[in-house]
Protein backbone atom coordinates (compact mmCIF):
# COMPACT_ATOMS: atom_id res chain seq x y z
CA UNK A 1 -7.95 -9.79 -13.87
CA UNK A 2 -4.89 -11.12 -11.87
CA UNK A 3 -3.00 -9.55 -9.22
CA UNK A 4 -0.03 -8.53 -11.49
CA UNK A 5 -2.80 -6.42 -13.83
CA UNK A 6 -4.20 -5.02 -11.39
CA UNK A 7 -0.60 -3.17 -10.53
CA UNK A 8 -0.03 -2.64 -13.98
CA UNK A 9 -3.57 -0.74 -14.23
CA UNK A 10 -2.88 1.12 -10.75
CA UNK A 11 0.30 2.16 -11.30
CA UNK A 12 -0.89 3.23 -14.86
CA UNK A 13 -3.10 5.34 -12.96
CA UNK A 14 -1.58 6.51 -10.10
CA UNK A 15 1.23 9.31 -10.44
CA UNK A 16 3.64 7.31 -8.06
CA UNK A 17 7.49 8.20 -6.92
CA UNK A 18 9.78 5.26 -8.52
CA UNK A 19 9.77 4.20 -4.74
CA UNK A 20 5.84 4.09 -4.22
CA UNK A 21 6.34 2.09 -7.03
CA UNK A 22 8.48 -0.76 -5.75
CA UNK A 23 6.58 -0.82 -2.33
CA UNK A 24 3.93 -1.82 -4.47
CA UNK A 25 5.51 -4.18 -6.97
CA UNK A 26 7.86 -5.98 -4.37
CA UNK A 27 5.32 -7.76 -2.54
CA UNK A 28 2.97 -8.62 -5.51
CA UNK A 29 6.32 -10.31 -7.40
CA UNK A 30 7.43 -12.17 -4.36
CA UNK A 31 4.14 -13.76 -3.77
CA UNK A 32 3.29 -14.48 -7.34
CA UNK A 33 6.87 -16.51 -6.98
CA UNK A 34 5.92 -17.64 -3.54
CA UNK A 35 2.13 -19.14 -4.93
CA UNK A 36 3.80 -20.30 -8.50
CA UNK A 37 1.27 -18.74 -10.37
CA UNK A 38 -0.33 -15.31 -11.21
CA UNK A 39 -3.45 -15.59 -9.32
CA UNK A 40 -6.94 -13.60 -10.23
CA UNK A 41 -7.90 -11.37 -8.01
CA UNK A 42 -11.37 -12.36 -7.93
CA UNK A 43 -10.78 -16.00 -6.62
CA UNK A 44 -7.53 -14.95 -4.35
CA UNK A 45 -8.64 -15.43 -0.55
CA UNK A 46 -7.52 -13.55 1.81
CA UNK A 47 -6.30 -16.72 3.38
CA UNK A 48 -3.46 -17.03 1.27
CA UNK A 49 -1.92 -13.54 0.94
CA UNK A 50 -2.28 -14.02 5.36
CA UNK A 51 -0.32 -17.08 5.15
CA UNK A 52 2.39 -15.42 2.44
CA UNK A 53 2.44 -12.63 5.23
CA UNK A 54 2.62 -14.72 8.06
CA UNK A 55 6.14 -15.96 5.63
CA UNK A 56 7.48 -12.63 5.13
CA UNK A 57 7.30 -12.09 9.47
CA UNK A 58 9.71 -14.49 9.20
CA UNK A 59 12.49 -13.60 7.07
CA UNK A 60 11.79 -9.55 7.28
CA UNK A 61 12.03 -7.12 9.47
CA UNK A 62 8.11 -6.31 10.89
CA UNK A 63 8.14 -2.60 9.28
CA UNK A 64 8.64 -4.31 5.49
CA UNK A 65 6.25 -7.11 6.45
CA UNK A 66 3.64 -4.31 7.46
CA UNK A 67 4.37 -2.02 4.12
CA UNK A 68 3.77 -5.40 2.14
CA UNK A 69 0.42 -5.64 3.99
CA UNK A 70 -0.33 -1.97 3.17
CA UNK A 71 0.46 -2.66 -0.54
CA UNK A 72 -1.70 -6.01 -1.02
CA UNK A 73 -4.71 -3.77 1.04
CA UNK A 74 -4.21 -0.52 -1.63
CA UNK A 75 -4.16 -2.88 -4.69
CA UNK A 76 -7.06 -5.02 -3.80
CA UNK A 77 -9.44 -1.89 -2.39
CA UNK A 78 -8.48 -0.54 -5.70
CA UNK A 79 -9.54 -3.72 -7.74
CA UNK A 80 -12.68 -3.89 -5.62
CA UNK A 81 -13.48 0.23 -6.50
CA UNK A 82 -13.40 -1.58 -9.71
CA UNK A 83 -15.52 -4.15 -9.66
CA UNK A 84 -13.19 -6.80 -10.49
CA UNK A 85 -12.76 -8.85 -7.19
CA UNK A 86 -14.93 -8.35 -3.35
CA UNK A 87 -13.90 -6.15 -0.81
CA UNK A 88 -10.10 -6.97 0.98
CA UNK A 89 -11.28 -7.65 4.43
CA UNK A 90 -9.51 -9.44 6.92
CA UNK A 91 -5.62 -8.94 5.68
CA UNK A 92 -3.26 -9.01 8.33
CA UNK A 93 -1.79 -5.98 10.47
CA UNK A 94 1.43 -5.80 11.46
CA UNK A 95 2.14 -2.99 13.45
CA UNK A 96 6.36 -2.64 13.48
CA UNK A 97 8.07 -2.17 16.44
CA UNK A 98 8.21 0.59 18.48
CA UNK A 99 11.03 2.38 18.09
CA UNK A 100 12.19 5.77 20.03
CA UNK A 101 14.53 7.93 17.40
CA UNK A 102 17.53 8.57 17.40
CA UNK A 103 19.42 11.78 15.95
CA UNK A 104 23.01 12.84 15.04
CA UNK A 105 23.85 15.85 18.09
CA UNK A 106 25.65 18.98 17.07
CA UNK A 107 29.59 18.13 17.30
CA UNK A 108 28.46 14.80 15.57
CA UNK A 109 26.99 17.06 13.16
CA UNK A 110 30.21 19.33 12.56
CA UNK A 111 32.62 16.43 12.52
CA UNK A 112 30.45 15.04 9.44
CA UNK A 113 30.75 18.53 7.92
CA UNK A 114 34.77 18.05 8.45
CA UNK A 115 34.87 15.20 6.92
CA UNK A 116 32.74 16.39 3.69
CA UNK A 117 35.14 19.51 3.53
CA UNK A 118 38.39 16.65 3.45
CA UNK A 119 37.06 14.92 0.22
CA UNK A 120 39.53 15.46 -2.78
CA UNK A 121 38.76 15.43 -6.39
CA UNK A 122 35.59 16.60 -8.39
CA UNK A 123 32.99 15.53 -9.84
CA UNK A 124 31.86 15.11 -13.78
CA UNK A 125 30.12 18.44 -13.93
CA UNK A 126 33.21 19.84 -12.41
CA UNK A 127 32.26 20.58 -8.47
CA UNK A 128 34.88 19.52 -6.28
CA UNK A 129 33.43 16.90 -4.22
CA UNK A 130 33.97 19.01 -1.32
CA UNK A 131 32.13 21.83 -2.02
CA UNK A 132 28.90 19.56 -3.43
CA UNK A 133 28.43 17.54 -0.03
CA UNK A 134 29.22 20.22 2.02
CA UNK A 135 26.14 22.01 0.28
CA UNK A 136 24.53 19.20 0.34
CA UNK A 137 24.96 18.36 3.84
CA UNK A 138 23.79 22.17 5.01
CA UNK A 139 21.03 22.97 2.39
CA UNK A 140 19.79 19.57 4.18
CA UNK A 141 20.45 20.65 7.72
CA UNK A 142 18.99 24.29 7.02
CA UNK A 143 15.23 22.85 5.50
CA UNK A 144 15.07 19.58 6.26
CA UNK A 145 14.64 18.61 2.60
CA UNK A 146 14.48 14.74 1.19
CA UNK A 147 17.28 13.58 -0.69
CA UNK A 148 15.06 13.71 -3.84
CA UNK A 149 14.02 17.16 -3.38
CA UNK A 150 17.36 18.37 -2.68
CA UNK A 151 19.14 16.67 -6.00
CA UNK A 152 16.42 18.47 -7.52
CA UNK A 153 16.09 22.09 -6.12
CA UNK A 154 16.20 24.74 -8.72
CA UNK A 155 17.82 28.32 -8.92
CA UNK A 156 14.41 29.35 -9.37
CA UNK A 157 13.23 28.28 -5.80
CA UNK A 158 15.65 29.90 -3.92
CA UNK A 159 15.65 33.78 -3.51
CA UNK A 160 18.04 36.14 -2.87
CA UNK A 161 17.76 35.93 0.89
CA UNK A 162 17.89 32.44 0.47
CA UNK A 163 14.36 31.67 1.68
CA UNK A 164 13.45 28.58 0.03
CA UNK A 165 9.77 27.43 -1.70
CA UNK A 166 9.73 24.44 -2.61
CA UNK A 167 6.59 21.71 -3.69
CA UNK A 168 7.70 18.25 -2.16
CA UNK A 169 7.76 15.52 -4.33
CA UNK A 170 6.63 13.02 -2.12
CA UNK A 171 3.68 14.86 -0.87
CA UNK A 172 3.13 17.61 -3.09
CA UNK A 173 2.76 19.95 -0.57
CA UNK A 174 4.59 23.29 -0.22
CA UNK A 175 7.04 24.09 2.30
CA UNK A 176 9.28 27.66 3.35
CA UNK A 177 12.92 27.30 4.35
CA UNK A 178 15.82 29.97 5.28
CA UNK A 179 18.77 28.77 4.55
CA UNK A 180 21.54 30.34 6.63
CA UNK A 181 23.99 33.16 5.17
CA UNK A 182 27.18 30.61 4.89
CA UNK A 183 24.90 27.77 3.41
CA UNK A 184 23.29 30.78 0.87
CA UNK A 185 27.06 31.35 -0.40
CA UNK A 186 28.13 27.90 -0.94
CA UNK A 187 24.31 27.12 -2.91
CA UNK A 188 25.25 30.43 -5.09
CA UNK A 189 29.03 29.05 -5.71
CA UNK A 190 27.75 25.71 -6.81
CA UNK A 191 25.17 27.30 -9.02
CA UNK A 192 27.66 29.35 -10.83
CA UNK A 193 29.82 26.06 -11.46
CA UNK A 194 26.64 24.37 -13.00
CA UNK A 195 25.50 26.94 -14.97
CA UNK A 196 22.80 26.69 -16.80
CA UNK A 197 21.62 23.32 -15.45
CA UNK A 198 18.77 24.89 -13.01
CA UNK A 199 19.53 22.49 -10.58
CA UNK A 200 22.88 23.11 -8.77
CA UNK A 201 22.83 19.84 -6.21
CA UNK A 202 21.58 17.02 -8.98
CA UNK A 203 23.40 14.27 -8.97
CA UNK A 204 26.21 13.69 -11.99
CA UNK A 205 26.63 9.82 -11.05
CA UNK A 206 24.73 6.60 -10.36
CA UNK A 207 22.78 5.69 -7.23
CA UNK A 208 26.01 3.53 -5.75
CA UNK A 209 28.33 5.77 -6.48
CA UNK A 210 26.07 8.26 -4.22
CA UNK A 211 25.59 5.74 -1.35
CA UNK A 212 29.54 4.85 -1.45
CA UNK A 213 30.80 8.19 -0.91
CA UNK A 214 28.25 9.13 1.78
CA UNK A 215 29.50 6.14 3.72
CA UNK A 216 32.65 7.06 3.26
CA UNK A 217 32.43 10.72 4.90
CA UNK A 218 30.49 8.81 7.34
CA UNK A 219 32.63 6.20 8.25
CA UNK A 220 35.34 9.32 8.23
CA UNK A 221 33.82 11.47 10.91
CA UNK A 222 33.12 8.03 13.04
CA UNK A 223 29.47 7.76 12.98
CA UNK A 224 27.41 4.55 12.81
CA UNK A 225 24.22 3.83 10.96
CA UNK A 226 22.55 4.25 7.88
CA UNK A 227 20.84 6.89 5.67
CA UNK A 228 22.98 9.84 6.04
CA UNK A 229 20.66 12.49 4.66
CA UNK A 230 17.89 10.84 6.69
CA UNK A 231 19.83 10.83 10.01
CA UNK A 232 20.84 14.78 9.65
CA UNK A 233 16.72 15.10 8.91
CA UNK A 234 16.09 13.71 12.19
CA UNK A 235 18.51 15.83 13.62
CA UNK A 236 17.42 19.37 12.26
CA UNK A 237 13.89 18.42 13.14
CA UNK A 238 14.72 17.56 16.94
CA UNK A 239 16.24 21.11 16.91
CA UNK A 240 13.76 22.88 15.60
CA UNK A 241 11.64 21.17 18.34
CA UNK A 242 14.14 21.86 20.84
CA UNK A 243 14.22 25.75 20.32
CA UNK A 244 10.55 25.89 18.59
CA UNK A 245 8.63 23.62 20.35
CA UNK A 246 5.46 22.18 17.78
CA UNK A 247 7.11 23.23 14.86
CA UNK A 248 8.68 19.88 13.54
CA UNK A 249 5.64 18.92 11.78
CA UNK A 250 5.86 21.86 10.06
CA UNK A 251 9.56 22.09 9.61
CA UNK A 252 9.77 19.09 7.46
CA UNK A 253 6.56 19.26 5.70
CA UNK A 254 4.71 15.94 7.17
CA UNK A 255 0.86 15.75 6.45
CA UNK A 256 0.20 13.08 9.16
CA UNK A 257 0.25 14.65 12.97
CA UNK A 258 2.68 13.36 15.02
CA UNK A 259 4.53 11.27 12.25
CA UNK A 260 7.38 13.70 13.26
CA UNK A 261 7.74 12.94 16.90
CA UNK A 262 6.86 8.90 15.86
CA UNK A 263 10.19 8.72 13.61
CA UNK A 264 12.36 11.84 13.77
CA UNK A 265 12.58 13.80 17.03
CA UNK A 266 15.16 12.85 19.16
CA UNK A 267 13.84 13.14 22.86
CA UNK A 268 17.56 13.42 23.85
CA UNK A 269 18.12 16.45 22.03
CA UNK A 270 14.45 18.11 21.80
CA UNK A 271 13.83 17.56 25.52
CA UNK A 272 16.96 17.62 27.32
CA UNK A 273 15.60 18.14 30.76
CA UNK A 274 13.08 15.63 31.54
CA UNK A 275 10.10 16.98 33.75
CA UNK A 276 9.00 14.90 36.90
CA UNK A 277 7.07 15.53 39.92
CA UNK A 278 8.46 16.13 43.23
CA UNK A 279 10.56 13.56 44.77
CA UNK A 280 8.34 11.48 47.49
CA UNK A 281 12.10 10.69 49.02
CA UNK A 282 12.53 12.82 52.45
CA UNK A 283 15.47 14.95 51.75
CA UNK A 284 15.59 14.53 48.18
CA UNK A 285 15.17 18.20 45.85
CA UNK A 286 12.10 18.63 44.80
């Protein structure tokens, strides 16, 4: 059995997102290219996929090194639960960097909305683009919703006082949202537009098309970075912290504890007075 059958029969057998999917076939492609062959899994030492990793430090950033590492471990534990190779011991960690994150603040926030409200034209189901990425932008803000599960959000989830219930597709698990009165009119106007596709925010074009115009309205309301959607996540989670302290775990439906405060609360915004003790200076306030 070689490496690349062993993905084939995983991901066979496995109900995996399109993106679990690549994080696994990635780094099994690349290294099969790397070693110039397709190597069996019950010969391949540990040795080797080290060294490939030790290669990949050193052309990619240490978070995708450490998800390639994660991906060679979950294929091989798999193939061992199998009985076709002995059990992965010994692959390298890599830990990435730590990082402290970093969120979009409030009149950030509104100038994005702006510049989502100045886009002209509409789209090929007929919603001007203003009105779609302004919905967008707040159904996101108000639940703290992936993009996947937003583009996919039906009628049928959202009630009449706009509380949401929703099954993530990433994890599965359910999660409640409100979304505010002004949001809950522009969800109903873009539903009525769309009518009957159950799905009012789906996306009518391709992925580039998508990542083009967000960086537009980005680039509009004079922001920097990347991941749009992702940002404003990190930004309605540190405010739910901020004025609900504990309940950004919950907010945005994570399974792990503390995976929240580890890559999406801002400490700037969820903790805007730092506490101290008293000054040891003589004169200084206490």
């Amino acid at each position: 059995m070689t490496l690349l059958e062993v993905l084939r029969n995983y991901i066979l057998e496995h109900s995996l997102t399109p993106e679990s999917e690549k994080q696994l076939a990635i780094p099994c492609k690349l290294f099969v290219q790397w070693l110039g062959f397709d190597p069996e899994v019950r010969t391949l030492k540990v040795e080797t996929i080290n060294e490939f990793l030790r290669f990949r430090q050193q052309t990619v950033s240490r978070t995708t090194a450490g998800n390639n590492a994660n991906a060679f471990r979950r294929l091989l534990r798999y193939a061992h639960r199998r009985g076709w190779c002995r059990k992965p011991e010994g692959i390298r960690r890599i830990r990435p960097a730590p990082t402290i994150p970093r969120a979009w603040d409030l009149d950030q926030l509104r100038r994005l909305l702006a510049a989502c409200q100045e886009l002209s034209g509409e789209l090929p189901n007929g919603v001007p683009r203003r009105l779609y990425f302004s919905c967008m932008l707040l159904v996101a803000w108000d639940t703290g919703m992936r993009p996947c599960d937003l583009k996919t959000l039906r009628t049928d989830e959202v009630d009449r006082q706009g509380r949401v219930y929703r099954a993530q597709r990433k994890t599965g698990w359910g999660v409640v949202g409100q979304l505010a009165p002004a949001t809950h009119v522009l969800w109903n106007r873009v539903a009525a537009l769309v009518a009957p596709d159950p799905c009012p925010l789906r996306w009518p074009l391709g992925k580039t098309r998508w990542f083009q115009l967000w960086a537009q309205i980005r680039e509009q309301a004079g922001l920097d970075g990347r991941g749009v959607l992702k940002q404003v996540r990190k930004s309605a989670a540190s405010y739910v912290e901020k004025h609900f302290p504990g309940s950004a775990q919950k907010f945005l439906g994570h399974r792990t504890p503390g995976l929240a405060y580890r890559h999406y609360v801002d400490p700037r915004i969820a903790y805007e007075q730092p506490v101290r003790p008293p000054s040891l200076l003589d004169g200084d306030a206490a």
